[in-house]
N, C-alpha and C. Protein backbone atom coordinates (compact mmCIF):
# COMPACT_ATOMS: atom_id res chain seq x y z
N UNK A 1 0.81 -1.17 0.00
CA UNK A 1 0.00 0.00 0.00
C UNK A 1 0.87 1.26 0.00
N UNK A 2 1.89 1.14 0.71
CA UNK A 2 2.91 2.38 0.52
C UNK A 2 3.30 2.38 -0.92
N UNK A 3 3.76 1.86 -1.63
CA UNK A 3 4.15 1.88 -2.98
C UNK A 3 2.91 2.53 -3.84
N UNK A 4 2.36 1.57 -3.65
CA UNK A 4 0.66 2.81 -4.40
C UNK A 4 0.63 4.01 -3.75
N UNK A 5 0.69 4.23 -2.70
CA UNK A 5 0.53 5.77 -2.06
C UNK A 5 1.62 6.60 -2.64
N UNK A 6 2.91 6.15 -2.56
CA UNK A 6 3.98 6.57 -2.97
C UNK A 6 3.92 7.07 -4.36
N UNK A 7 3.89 6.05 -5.19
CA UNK A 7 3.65 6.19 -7.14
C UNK A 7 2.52 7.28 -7.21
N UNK A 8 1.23 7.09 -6.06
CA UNK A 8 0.56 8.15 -6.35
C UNK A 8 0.66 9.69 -6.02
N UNK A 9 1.79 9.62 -5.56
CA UNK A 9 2.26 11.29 -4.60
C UNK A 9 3.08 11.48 -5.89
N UNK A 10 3.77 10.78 -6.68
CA UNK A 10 4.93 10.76 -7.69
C UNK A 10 4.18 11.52 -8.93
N UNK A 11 3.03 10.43 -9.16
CA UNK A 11 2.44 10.74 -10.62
C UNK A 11 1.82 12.47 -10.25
N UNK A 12 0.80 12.64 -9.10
CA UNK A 12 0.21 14.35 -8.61
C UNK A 12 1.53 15.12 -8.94
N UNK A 13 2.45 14.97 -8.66
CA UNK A 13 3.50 15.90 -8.67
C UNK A 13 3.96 16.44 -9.87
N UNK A 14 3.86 14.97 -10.83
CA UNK A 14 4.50 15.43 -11.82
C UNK A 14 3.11 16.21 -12.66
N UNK A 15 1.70 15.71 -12.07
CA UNK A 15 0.92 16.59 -13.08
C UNK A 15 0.87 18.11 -12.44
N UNK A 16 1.54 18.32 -11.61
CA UNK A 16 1.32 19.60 -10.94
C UNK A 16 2.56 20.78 -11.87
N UNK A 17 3.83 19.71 -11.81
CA UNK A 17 4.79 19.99 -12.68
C UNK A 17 4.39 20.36 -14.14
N UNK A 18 3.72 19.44 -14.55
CA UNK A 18 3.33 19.92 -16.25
C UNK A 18 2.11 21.24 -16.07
N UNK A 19 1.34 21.18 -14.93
CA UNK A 19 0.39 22.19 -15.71
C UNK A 19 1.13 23.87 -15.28
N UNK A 20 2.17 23.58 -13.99
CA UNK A 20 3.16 24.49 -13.94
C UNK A 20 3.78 24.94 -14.72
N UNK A 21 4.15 23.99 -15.87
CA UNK A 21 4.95 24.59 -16.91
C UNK A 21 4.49 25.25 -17.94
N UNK A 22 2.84 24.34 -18.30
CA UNK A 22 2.29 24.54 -19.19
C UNK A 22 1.74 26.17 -19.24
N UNK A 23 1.64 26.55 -17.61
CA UNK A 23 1.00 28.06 -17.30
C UNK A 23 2.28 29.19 -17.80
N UNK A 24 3.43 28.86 -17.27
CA UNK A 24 4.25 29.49 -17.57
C UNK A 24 5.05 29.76 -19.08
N UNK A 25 4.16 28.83 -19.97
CA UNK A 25 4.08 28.70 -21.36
C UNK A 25 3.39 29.63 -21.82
N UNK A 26 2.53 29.78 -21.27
CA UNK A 26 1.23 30.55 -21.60
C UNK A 26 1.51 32.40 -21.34
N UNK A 27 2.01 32.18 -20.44
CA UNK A 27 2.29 33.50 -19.44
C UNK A 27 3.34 34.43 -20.76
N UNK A 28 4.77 33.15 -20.96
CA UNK A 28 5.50 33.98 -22.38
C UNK A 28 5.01 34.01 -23.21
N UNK A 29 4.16 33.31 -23.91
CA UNK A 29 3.46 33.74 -25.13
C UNK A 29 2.69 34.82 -25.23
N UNK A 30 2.23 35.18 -24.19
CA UNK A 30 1.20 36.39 -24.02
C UNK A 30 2.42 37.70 -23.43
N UNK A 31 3.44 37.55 -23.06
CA UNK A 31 4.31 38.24 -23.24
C UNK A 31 4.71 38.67 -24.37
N UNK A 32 5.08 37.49 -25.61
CA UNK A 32 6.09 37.82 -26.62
C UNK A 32 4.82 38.45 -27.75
N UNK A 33 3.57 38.26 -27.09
CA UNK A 33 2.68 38.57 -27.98
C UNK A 33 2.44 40.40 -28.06
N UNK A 34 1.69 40.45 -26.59
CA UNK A 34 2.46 41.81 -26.25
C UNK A 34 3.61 42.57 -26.72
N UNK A 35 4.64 42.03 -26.47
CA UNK A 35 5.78 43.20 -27.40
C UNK A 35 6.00 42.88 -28.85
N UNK A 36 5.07 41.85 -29.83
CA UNK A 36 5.20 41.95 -30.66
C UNK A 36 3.93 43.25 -31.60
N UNK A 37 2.86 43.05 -30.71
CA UNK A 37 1.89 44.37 -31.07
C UNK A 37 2.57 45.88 -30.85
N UNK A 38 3.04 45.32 -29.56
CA UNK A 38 3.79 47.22 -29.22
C UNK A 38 4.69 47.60 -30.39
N UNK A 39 5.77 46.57 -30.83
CA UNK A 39 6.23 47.35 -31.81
C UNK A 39 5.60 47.08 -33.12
N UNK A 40 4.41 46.38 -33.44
CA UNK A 40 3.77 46.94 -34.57
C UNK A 40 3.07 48.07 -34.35
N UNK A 41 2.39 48.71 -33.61
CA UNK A 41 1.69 50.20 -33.47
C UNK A 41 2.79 50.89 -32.74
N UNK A 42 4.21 51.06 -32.44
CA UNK A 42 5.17 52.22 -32.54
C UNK A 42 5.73 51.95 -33.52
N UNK A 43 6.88 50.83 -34.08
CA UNK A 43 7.90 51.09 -35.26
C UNK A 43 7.05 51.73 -36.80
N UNK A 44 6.33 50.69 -36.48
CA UNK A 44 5.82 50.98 -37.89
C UNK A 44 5.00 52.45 -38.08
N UNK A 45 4.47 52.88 -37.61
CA UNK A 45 4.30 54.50 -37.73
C UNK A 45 5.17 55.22 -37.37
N UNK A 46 6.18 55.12 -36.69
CA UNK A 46 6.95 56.25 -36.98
C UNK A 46 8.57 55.78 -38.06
N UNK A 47 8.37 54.84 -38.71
CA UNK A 47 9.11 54.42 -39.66
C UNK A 47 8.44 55.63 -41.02
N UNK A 48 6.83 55.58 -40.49
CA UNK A 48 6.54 55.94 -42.02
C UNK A 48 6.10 57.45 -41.75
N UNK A 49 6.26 58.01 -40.94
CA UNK A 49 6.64 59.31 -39.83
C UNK A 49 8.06 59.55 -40.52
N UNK A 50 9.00 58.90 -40.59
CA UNK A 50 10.26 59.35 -40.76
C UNK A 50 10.25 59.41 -42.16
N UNK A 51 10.05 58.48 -42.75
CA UNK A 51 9.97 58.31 -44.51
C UNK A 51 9.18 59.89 -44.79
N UNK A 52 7.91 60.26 -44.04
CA UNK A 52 7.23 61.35 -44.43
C UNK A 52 7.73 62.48 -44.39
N UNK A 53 8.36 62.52 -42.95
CA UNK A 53 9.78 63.96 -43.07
C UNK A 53 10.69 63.67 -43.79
N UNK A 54 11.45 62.58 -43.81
CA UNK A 54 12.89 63.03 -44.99
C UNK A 54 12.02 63.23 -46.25
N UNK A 55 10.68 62.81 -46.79
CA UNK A 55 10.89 63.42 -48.46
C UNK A 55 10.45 64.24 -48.31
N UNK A 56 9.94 65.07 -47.01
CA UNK A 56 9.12 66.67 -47.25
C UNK A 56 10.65 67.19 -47.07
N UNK A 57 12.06 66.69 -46.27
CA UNK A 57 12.97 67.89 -46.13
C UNK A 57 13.18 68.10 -47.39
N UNK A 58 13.47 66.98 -48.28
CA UNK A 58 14.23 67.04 -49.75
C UNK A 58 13.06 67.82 -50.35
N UNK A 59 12.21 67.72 -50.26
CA UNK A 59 11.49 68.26 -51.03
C UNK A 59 11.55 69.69 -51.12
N UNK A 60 11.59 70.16 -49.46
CA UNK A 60 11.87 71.82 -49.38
C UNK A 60 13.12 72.04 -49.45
N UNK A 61 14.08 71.54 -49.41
CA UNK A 61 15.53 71.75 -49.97
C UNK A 61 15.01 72.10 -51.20
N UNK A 62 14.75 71.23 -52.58
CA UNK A 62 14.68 71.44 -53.63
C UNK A 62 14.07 72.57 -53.98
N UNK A 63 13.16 72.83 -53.53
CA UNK A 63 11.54 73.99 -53.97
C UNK A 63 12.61 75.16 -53.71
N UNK A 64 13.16 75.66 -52.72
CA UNK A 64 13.81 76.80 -51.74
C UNK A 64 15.43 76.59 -52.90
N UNK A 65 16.05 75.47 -53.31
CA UNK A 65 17.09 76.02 -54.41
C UNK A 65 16.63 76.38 -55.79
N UNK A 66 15.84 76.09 -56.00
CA UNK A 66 14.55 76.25 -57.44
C UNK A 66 14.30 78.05 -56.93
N UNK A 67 13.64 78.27 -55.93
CA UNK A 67 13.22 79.96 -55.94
C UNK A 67 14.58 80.44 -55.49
N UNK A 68 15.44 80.32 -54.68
CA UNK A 68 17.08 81.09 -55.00
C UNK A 68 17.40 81.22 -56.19
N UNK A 69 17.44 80.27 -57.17
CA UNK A 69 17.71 80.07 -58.04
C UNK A 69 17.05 81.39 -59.14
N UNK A 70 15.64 80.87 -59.05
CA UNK A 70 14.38 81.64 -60.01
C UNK A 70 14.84 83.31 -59.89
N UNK A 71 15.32 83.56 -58.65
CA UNK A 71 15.20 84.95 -58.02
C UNK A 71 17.09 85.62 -58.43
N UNK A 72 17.69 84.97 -58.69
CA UNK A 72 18.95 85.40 -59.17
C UNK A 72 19.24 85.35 -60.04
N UNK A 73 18.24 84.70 -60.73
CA UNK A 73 18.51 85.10 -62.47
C UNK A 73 17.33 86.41 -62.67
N UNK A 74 16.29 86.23 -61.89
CA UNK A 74 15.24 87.80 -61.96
C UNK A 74 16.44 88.99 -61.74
N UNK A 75 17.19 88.60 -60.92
CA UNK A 75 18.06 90.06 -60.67
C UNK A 75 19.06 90.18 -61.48
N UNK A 76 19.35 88.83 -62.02
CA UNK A 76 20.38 89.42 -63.49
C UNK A 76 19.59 89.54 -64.73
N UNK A 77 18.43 89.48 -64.85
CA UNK A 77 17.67 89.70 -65.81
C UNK A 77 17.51 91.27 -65.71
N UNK A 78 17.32 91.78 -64.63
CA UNK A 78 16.92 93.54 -64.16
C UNK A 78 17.92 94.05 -64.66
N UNK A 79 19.30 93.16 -63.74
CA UNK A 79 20.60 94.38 -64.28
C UNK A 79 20.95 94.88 -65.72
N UNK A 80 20.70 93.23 -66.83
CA UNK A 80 21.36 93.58 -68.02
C UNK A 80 20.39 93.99 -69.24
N UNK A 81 18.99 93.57 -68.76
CA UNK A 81 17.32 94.35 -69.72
C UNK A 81 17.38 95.43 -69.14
N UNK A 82 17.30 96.05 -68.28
CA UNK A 82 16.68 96.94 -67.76
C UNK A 82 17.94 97.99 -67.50
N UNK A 83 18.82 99.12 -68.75
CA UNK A 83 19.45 99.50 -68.84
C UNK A 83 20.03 100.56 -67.45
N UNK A 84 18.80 101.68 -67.40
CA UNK A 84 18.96 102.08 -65.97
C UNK A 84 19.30 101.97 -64.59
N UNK A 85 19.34 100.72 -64.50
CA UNK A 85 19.04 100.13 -63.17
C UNK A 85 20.66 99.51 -63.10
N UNK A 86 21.27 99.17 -64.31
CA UNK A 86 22.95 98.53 -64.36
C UNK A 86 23.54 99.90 -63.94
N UNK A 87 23.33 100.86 -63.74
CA UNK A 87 24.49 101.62 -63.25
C UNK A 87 23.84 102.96 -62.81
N UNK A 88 24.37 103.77 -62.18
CA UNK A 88 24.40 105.10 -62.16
C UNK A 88 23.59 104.70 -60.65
N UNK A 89 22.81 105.88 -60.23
CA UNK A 89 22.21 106.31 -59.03
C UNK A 89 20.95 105.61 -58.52
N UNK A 90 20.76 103.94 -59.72
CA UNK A 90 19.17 103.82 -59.58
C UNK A 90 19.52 101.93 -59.58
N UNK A 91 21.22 101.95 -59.42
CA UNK A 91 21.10 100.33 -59.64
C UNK A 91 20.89 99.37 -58.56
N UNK A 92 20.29 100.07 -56.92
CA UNK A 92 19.58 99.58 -56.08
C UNK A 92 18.69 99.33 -56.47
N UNK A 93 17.81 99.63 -57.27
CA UNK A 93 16.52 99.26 -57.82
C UNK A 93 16.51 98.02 -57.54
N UNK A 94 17.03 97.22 -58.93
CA UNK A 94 17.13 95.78 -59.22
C UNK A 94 16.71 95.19 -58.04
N UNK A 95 18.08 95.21 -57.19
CA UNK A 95 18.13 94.75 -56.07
C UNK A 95 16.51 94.85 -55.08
N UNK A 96 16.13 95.93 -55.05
CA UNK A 96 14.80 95.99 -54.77
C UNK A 96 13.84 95.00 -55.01
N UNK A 97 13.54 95.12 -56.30
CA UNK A 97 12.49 94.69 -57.26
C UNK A 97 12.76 93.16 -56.24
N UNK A 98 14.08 92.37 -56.35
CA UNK A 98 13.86 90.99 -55.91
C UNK A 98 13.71 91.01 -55.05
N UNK A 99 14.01 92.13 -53.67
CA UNK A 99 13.87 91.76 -52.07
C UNK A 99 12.48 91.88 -52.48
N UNK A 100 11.87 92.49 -53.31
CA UNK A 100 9.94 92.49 -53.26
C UNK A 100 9.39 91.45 -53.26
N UNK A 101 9.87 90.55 -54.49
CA UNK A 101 9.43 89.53 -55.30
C UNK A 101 9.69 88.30 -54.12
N UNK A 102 10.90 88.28 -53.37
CA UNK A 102 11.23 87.27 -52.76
C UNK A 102 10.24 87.32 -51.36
N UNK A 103 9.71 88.56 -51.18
CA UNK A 103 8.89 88.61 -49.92
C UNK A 103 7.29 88.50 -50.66
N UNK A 104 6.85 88.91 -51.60
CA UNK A 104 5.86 88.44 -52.03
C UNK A 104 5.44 86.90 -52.07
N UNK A 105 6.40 86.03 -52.81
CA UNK A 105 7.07 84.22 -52.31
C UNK A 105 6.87 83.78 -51.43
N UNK A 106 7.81 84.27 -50.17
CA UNK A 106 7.54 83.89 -48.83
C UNK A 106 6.08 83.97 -48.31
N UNK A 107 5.39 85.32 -48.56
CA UNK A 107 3.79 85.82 -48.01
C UNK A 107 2.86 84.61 -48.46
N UNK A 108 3.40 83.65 -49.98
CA UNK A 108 2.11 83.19 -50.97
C UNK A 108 2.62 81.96 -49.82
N UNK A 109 3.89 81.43 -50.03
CA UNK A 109 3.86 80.05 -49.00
C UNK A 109 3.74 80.21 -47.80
N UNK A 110 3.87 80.77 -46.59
CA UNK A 110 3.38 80.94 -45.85
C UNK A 110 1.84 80.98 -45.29
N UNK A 111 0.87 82.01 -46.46
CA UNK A 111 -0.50 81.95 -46.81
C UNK A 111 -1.13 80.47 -47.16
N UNK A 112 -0.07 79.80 -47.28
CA UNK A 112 -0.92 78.22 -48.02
C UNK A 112 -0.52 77.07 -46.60
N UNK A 113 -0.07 77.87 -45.82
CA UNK A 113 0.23 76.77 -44.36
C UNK A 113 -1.22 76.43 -44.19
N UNK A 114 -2.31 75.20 -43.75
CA UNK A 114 -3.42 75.12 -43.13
C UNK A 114 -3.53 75.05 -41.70
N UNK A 115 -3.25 75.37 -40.95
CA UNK A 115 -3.25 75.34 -39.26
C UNK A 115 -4.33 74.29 -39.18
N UNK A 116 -5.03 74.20 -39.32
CA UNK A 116 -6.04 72.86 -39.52
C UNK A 116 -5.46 71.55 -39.56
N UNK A 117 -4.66 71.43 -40.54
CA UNK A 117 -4.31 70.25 -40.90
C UNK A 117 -2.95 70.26 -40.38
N UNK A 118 -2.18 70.88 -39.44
CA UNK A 118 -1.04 70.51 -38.98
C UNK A 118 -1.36 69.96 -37.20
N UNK A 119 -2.81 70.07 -37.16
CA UNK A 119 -3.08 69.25 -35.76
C UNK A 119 -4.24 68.05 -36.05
N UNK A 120 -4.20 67.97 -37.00
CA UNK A 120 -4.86 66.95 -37.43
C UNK A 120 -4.95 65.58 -36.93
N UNK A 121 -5.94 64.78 -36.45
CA UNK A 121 -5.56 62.83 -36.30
C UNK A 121 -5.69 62.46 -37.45
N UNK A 122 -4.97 61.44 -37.22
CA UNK A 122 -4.72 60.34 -38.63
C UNK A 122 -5.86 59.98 -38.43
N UNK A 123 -6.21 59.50 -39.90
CA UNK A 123 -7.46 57.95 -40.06
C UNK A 123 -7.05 57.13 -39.68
């Protein structure tokens, strides 16, 4: 009768052992599950957060050497059409005309910011 009592304290143990393990199976999976959602709703939006700023920087790099650009050939266009203005007492002009033109530029992009849509939620 001890041997049966015995084998039977042996076999409880070991099922106590498996469903011990089996919980603690359970416990990491619902762990690794957890940090596998967390970094799908952080990496992945701000991966495409980052993709969205670097092509808006390049983009305003480009636009901003395009109007430097646009605006220094306007002022060598003034100096060498526009006979008056290459010399004598009036060749600040030129120079004028583009500080105008270049602040008129700035006023139109600036005017097209939406304050609306820079606090916007995503869909």
């Amino acid at each position: 009768m001890s041997d049966t009592n015995d084998l039977e304290q042996r076999l409880a143990r070991r099922a106590d052992k498996a469903k011990a393990a089996e919980a603690d199976a359970s416990v990491g999976d619902i762990v690794d599950y957890v940090k596998a959602y967390a970094k799908q709703e952080t990496v992945g939006p701000l991966k495409g957060a980052g993709r969205w700023l670097g092509f808006g920087a390049i983009a305003a790099l480009l636009v901003s050497l395009g109007i430097v650009l646009l605006l220094v050939g306007l002022l060598r266009m003034l100096q060498t059409e526009w006979v008056r203005s290459a010399s004598g007492s009036l060749s600040w002009l030129a120079y004028l005309i583009t500080l105008v033109v270049a602040g008129g530029v700035i006023a139109l992009a600036i005017s097209r910011i939406k304050k609306a849509t820079l606090y916007k939620e995503p869909k």
